[in-house]
PDB file of N, CA and C in Angstrom:
ATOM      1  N   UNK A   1      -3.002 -19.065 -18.692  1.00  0.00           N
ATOM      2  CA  UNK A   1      -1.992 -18.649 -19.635  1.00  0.00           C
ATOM      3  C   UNK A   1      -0.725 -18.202 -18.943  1.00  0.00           C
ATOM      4  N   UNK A   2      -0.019 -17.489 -19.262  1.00  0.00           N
ATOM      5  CA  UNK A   2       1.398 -17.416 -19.255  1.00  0.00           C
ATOM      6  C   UNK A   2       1.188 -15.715 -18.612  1.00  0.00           C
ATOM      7  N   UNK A   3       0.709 -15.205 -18.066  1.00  0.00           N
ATOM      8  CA  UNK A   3      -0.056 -14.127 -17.340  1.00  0.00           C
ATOM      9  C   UNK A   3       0.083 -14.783 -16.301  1.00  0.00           C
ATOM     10  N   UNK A   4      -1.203 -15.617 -16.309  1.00  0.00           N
ATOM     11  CA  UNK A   4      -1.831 -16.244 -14.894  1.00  0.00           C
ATOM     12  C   UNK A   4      -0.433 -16.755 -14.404  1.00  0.00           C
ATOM     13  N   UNK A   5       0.470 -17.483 -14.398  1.00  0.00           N
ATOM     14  CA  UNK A   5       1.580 -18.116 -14.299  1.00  0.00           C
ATOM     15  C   UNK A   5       2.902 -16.718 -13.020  1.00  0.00           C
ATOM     16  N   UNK A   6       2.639 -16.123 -14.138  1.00  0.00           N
ATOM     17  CA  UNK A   6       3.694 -14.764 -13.520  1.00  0.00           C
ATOM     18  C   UNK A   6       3.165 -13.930 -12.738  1.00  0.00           C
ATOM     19  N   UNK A   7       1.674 -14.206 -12.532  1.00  0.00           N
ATOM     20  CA  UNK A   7       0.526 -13.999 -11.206  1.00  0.00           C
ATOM     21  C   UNK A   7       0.772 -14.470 -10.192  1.00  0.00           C
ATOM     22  N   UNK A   8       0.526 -15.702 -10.316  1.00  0.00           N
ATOM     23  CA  UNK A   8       1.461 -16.639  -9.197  1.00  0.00           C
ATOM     24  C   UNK A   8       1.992 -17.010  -8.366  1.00  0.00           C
ATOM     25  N   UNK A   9       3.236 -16.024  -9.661  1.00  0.00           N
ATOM     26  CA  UNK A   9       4.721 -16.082  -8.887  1.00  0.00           C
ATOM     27  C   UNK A   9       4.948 -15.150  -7.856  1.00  0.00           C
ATOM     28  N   UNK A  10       4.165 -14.211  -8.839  1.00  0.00           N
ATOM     29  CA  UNK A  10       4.343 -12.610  -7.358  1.00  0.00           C
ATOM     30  C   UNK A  10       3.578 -13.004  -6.539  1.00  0.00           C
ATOM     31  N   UNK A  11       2.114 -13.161  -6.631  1.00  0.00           N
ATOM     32  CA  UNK A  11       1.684 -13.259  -5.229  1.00  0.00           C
ATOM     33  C   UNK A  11       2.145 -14.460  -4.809  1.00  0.00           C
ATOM     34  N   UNK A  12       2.752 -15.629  -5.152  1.00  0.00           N
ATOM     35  CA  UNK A  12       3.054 -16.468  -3.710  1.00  0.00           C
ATOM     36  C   UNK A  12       4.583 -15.730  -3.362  1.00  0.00           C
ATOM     37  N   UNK A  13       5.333 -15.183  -4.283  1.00  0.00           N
ATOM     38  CA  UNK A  13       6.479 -14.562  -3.608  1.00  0.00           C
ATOM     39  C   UNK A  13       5.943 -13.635  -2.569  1.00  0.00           C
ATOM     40  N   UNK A  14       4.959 -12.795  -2.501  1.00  0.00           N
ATOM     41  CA  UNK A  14       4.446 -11.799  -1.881  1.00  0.00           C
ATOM     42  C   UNK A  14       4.708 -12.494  -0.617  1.00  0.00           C
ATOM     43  N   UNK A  15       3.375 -13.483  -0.582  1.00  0.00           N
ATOM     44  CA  UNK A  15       3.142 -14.825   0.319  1.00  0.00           C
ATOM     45  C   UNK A  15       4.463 -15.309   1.431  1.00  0.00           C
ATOM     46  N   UNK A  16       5.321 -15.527   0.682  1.00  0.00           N
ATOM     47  CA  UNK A  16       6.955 -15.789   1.480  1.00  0.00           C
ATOM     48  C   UNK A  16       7.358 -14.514   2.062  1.00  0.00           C
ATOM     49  N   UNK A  17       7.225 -13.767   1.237  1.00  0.00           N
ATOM     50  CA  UNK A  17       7.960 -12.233   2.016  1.00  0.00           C
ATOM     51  C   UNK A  17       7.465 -12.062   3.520  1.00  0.00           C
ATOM     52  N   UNK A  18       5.667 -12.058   3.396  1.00  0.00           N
ATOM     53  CA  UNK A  18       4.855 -11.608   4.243  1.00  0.00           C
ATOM     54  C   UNK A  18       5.122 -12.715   5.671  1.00  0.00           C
ATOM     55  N   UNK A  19       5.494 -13.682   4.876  1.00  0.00           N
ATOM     56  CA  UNK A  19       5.859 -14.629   6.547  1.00  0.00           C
ATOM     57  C   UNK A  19       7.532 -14.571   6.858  1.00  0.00           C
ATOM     58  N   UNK A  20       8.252 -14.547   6.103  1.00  0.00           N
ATOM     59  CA  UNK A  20       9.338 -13.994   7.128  1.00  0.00           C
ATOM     60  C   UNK A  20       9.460 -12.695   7.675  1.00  0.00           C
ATOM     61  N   UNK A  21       8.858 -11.814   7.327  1.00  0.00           N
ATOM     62  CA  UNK A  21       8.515 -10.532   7.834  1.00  0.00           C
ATOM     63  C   UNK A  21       8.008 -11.057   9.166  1.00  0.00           C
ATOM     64  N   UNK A  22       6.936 -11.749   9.423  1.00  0.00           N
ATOM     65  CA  UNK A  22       5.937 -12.025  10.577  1.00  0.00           C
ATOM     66  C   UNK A  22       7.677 -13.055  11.242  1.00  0.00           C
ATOM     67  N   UNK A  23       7.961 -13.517  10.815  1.00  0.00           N
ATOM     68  CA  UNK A  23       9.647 -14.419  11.577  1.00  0.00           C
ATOM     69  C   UNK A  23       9.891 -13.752  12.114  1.00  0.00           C
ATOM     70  N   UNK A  24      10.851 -12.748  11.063  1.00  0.00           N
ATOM     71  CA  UNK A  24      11.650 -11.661  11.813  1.00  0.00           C
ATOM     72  C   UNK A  24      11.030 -10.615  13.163  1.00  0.00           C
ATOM     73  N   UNK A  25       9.774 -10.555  12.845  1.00  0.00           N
ATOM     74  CA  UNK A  25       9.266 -10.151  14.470  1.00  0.00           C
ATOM     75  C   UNK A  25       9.044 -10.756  15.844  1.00  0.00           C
ATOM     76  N   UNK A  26       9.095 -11.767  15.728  1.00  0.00           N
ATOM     77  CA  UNK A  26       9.504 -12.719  16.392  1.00  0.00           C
ATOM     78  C   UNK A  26      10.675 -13.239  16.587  1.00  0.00           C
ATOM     79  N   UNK A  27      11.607 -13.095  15.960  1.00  0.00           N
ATOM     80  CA  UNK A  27      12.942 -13.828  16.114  1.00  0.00           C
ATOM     81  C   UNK A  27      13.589 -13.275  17.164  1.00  0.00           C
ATOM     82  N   UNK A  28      14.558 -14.896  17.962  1.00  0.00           N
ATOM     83  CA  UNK A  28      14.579 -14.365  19.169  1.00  0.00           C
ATOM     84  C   UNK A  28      15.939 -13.988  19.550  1.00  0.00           C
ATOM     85  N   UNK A  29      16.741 -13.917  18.064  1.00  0.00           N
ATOM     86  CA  UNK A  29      17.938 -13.581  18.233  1.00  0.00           C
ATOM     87  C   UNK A  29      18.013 -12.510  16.707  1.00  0.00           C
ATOM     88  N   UNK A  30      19.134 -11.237  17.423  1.00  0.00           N
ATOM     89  CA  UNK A  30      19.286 -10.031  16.456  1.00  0.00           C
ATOM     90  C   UNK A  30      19.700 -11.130  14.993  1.00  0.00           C
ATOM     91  N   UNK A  31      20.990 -11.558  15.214  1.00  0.00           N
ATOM     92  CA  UNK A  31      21.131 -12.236  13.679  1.00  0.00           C
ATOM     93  C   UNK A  31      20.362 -12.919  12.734  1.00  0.00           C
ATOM     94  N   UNK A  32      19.515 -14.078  13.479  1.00  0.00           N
ATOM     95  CA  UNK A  32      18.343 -14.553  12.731  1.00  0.00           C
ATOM     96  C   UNK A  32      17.496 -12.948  12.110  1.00  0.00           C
ATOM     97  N   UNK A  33      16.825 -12.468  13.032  1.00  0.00           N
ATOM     98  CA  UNK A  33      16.364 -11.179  12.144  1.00  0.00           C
ATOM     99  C   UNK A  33      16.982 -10.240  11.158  1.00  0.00           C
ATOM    100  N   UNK A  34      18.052 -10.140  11.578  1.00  0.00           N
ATOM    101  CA  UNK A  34      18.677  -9.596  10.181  1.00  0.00           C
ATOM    102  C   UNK A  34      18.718 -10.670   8.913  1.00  0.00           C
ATOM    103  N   UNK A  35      18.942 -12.198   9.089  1.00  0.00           N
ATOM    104  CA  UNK A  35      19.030 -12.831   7.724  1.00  0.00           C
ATOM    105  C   UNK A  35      17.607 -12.957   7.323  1.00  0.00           C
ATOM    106  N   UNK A  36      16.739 -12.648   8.406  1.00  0.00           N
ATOM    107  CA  UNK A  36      14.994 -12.875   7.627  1.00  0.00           C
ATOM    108  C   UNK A  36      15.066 -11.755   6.643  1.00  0.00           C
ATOM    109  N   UNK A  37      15.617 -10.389   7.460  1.00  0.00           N
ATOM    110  CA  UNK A  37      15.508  -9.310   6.393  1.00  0.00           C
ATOM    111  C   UNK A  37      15.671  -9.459   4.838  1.00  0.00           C
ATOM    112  N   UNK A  38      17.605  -9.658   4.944  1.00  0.00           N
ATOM    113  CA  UNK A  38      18.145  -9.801   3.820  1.00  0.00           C
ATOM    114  C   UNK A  38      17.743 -11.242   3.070  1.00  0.00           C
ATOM    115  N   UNK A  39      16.855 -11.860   3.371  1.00  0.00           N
ATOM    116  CA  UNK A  39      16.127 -12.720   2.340  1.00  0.00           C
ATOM    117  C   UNK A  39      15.005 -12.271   2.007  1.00  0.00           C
ATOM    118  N   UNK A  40      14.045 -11.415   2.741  1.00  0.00           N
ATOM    119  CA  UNK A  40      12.924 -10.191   2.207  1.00  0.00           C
ATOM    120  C   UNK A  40      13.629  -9.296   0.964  1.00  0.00           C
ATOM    121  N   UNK A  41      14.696  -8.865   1.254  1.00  0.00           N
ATOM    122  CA  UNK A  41      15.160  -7.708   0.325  1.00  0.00           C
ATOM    123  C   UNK A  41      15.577  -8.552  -0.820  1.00  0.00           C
ATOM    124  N   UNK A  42      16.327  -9.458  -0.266  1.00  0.00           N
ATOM    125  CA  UNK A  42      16.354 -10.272  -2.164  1.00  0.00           C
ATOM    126  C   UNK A  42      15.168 -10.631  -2.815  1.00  0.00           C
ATOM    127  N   UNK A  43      14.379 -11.040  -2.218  1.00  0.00           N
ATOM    128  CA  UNK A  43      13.241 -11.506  -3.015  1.00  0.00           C
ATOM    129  C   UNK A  43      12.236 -10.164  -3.582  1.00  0.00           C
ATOM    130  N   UNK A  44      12.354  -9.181  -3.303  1.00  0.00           N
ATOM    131  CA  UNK A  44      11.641  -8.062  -3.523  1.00  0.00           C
ATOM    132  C   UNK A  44      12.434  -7.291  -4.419  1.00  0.00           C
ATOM    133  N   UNK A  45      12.517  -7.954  -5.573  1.00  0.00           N
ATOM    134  CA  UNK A  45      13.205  -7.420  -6.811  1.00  0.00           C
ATOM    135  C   UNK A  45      12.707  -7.648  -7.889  1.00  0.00           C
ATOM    136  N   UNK A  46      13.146  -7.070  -9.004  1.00  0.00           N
ATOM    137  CA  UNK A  46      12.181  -7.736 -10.404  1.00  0.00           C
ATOM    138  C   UNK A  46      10.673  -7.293 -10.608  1.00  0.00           C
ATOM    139  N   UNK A  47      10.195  -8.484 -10.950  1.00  0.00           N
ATOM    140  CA  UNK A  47       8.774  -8.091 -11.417  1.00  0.00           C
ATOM    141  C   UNK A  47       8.079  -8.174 -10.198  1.00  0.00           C
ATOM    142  N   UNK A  48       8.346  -8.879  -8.834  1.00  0.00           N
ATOM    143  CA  UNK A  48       8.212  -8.386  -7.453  1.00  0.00           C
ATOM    144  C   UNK A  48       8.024  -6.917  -7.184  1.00  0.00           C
ATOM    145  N   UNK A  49       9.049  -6.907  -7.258  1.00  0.00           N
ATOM    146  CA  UNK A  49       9.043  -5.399  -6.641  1.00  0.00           C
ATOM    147  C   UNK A  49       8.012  -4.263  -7.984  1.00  0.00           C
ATOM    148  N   UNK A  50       7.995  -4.424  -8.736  1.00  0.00           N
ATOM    149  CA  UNK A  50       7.415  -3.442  -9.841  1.00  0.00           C
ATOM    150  C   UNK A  50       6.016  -3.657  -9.299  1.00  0.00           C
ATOM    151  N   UNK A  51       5.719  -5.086  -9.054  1.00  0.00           N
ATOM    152  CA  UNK A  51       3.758  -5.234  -8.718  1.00  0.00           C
ATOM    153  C   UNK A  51       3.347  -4.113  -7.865  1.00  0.00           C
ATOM    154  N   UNK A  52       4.254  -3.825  -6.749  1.00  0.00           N
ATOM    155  CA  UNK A  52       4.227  -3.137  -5.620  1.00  0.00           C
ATOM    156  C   UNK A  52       4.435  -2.050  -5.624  1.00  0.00           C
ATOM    157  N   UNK A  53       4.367  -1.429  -6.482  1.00  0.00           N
ATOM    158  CA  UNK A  53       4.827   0.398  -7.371  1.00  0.00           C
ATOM    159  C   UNK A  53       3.311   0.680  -7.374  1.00  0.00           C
ATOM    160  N   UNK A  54       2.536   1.730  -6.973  1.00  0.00           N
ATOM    161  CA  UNK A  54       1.448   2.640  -7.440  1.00  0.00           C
ATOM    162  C   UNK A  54       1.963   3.626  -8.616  1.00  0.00           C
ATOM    163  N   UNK A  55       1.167   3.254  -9.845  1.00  0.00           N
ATOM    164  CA  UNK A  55       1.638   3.944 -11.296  1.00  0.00           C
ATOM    165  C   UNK A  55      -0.101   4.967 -11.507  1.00  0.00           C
TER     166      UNK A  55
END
C-alpha cells in the first residue's frame, strides 16, 4: 500500500545517506567531503528526518 511505498523511500533514502557518509570518510580531498556532507543534509529533511526523531 501507499505506507509500504513511503517505507521505502526513507529507508532507501536512509540507505544513500549512510553511503555517502562512509564517502565522505574517505574522501581524499577537503571539498569532495564537504559536498558529500551538504548532500547528507539535504536529503535528511521531511519525512526523512521525522523517521529519525525518538517520540
Amino acid at each position: 500500500g501507499p505506507d509500504d511505498a513511503a517505507g521505502d523511500f526513507v529507508r532507501s533514502t536512509k540507505q544513500l545517506m549512510d553511503l555517502l557518509r562512509q564517502l565522505e570518510d574517505i574522501a581524499p580531498q577537503d571539498d569532495l567531503a564537504a559536498e558529500l556532507r551538504l548532500a547528507v543534509d539535504a536529503l535528511n529533511r521531511g519525512v526523512v528526518a521525522y523517521s529519525s526523531l525518538e517520540l
